[in-house]
N, C-alpha and C. Protein backbone atom coordinates (compact mmCIF):
# COMPACT_ATOMS: atom_id res chain seq x y z
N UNK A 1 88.37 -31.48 -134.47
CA UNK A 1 88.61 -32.89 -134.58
C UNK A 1 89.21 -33.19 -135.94
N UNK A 2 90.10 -34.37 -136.16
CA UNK A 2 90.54 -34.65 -137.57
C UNK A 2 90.04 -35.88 -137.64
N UNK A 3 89.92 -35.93 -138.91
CA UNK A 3 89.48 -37.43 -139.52
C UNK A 3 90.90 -38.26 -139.40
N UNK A 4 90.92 -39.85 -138.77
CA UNK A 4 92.18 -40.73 -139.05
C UNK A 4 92.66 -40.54 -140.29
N UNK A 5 94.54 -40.48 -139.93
CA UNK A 5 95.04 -40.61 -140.97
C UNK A 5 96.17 -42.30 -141.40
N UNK A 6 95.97 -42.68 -142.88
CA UNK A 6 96.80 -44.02 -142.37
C UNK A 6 97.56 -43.85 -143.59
N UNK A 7 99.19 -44.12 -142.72
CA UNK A 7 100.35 -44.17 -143.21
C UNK A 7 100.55 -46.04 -143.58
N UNK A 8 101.57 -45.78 -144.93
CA UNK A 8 101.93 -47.36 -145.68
C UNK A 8 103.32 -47.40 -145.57
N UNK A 9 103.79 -48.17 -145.59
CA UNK A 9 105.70 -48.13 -145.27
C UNK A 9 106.14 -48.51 -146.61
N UNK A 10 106.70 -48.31 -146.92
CA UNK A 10 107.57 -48.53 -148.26
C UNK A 10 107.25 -50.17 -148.76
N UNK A 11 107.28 -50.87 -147.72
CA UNK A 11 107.20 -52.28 -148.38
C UNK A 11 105.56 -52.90 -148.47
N UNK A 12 104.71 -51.71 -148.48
CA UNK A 12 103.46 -51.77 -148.83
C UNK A 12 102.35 -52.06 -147.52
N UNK A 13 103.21 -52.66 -145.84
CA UNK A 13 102.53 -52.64 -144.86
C UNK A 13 102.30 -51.43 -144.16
N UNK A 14 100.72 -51.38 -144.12
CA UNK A 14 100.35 -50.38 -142.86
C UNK A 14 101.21 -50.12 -141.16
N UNK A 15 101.43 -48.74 -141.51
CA UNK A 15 102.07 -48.48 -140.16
C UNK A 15 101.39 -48.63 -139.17
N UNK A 16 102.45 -48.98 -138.02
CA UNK A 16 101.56 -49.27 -136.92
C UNK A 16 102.59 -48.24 -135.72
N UNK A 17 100.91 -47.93 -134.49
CA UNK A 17 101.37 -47.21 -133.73
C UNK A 17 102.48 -47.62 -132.78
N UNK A 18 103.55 -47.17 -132.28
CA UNK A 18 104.67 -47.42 -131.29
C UNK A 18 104.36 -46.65 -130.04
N UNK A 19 104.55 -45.08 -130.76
CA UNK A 19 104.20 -44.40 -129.49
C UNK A 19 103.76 -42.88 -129.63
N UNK A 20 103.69 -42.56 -128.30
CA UNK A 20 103.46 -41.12 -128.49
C UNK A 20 104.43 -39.70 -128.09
N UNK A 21 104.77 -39.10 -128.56
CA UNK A 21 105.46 -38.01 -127.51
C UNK A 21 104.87 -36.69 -126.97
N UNK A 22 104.73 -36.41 -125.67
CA UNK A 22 103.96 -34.77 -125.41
C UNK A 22 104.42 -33.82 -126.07
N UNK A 23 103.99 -33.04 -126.29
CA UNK A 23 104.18 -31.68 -126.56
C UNK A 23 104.90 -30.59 -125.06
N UNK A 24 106.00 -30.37 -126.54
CA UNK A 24 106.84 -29.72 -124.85
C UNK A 24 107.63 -30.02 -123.81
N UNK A 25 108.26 -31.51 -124.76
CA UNK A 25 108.41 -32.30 -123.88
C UNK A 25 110.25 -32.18 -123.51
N UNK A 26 110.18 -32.19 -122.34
CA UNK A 26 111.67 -31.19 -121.64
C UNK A 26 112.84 -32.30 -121.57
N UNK A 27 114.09 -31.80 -121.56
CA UNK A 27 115.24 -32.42 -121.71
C UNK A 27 116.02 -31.35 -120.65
N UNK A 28 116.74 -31.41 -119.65
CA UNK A 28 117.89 -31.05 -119.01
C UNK A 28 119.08 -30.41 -119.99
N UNK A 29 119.48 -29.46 -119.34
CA UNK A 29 120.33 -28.32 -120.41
C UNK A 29 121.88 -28.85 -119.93
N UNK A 30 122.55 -28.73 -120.87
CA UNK A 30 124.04 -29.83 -119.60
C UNK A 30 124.52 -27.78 -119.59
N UNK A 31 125.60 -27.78 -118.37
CA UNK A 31 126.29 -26.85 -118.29
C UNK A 31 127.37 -26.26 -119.55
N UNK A 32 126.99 -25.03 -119.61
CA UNK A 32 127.63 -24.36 -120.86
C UNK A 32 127.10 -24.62 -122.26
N UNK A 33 125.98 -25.31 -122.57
CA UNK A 33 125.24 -25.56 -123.57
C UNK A 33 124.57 -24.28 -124.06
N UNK A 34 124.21 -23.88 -125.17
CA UNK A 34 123.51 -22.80 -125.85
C UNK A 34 121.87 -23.22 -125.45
N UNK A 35 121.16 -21.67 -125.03
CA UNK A 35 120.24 -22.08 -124.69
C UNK A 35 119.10 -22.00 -126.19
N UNK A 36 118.53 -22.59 -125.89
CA UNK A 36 116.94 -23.26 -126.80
C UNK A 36 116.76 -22.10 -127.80
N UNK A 37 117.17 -21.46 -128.91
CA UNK A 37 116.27 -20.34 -129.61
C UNK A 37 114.36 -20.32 -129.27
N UNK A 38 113.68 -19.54 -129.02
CA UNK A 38 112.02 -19.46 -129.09
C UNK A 38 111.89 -20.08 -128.15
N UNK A 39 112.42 -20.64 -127.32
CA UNK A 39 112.37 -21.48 -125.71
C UNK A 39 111.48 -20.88 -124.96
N UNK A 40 110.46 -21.17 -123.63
CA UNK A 40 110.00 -20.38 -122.65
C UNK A 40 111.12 -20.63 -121.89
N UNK A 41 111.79 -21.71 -121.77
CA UNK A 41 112.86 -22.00 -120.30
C UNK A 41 114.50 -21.51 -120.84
N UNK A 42 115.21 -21.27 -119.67
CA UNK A 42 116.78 -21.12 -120.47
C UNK A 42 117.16 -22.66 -119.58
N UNK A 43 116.52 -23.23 -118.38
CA UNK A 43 117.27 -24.28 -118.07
C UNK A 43 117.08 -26.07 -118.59
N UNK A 44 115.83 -25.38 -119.91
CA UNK A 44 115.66 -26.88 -120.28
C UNK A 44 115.44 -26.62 -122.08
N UNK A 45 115.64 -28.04 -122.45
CA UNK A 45 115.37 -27.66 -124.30
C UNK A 45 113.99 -28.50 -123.91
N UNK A 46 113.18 -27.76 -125.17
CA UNK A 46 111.85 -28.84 -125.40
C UNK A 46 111.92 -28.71 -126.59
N UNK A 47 111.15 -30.03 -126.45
CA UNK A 47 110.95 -31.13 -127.68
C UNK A 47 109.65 -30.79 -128.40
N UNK A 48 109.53 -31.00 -129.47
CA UNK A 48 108.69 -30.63 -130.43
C UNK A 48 107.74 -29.66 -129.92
N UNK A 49 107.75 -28.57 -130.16
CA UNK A 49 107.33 -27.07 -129.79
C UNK A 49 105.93 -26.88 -129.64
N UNK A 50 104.91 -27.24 -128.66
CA UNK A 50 103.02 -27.18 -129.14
C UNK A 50 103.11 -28.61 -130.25
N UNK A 51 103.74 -29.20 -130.59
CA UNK A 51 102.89 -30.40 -131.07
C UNK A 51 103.46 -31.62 -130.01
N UNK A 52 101.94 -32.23 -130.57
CA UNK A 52 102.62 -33.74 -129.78
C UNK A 52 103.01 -34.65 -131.31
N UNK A 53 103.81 -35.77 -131.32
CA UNK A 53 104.57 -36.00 -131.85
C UNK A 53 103.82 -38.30 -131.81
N UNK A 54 103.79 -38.37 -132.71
CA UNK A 54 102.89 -40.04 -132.83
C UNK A 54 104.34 -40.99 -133.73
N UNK A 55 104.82 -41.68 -133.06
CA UNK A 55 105.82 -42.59 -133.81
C UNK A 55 105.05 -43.89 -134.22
N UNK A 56 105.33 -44.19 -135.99
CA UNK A 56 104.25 -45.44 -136.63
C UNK A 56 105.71 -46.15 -136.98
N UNK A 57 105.67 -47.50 -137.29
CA UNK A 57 106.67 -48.30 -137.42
C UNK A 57 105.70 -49.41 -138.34
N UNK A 58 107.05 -50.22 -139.06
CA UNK A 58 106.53 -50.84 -139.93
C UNK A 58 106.23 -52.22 -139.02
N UNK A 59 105.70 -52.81 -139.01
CA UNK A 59 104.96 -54.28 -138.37
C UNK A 59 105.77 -55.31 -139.03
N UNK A 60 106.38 -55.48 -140.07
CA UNK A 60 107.29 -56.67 -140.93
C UNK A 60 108.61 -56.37 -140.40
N UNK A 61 108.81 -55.33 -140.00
CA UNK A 61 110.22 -54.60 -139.23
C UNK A 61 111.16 -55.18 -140.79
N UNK A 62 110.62 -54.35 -141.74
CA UNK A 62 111.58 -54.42 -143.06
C UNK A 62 113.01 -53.70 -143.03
N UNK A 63 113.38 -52.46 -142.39
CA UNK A 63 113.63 -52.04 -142.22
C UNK A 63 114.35 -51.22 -141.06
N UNK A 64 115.74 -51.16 -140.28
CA UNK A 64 115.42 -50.27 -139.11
C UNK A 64 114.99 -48.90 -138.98
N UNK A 65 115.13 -48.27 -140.09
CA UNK A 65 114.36 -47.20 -140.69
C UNK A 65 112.79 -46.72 -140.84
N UNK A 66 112.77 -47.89 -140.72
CA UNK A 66 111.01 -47.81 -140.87
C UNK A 66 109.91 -47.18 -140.16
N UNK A 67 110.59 -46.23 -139.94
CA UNK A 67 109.32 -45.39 -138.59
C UNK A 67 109.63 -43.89 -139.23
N UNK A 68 108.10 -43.60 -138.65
CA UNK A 68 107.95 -42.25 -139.62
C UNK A 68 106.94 -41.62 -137.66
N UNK A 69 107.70 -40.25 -137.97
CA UNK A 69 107.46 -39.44 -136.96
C UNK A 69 106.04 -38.27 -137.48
N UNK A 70 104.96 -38.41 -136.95
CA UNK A 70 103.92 -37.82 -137.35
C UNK A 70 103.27 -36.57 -136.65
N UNK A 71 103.31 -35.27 -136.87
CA UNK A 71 103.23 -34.57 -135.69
C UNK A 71 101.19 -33.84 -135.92
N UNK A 72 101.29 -33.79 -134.76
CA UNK A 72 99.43 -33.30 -134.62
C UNK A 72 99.69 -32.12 -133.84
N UNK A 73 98.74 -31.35 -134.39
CA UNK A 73 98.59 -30.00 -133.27
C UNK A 73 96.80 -29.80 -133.02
């Protein structure tokens, strides 16, 4: 288990959660594309490799930048 962690955005507001992404999470390979280096599949790429992936965004929306990608394993 981990203890919560809390992210601040540059303009001093607490991030807030948006979303989440799975672990592993698959995308369609287009034809003639290079396949995935460390991949299990050759017909799909995945997305962040064993982690899942937590998107925080700033709440004042200071920024369109303002989101920070947080990964957990």
């Amino acid at each position: 288990m981990q203890d919560p962690e809390y992210y601040r955005c540059a303009c001093g507001s607490e991030l807030a959660f948006v979303c989440q992404v799975p672990e592993n999470w698959e995308f369609g390979v287009r034809p003639g594309a290079p396949v995935q280096p460390y991949s299990i599949r050759d017909d799909a790429y995945l997305l962040f490799l064993g982690h899942e992936v937590y998107l925080l965004a700033c709440p004042k929306r200071c920024d369109p930048a303002a989101v920070l990608p947080v990964n957990q394993n």
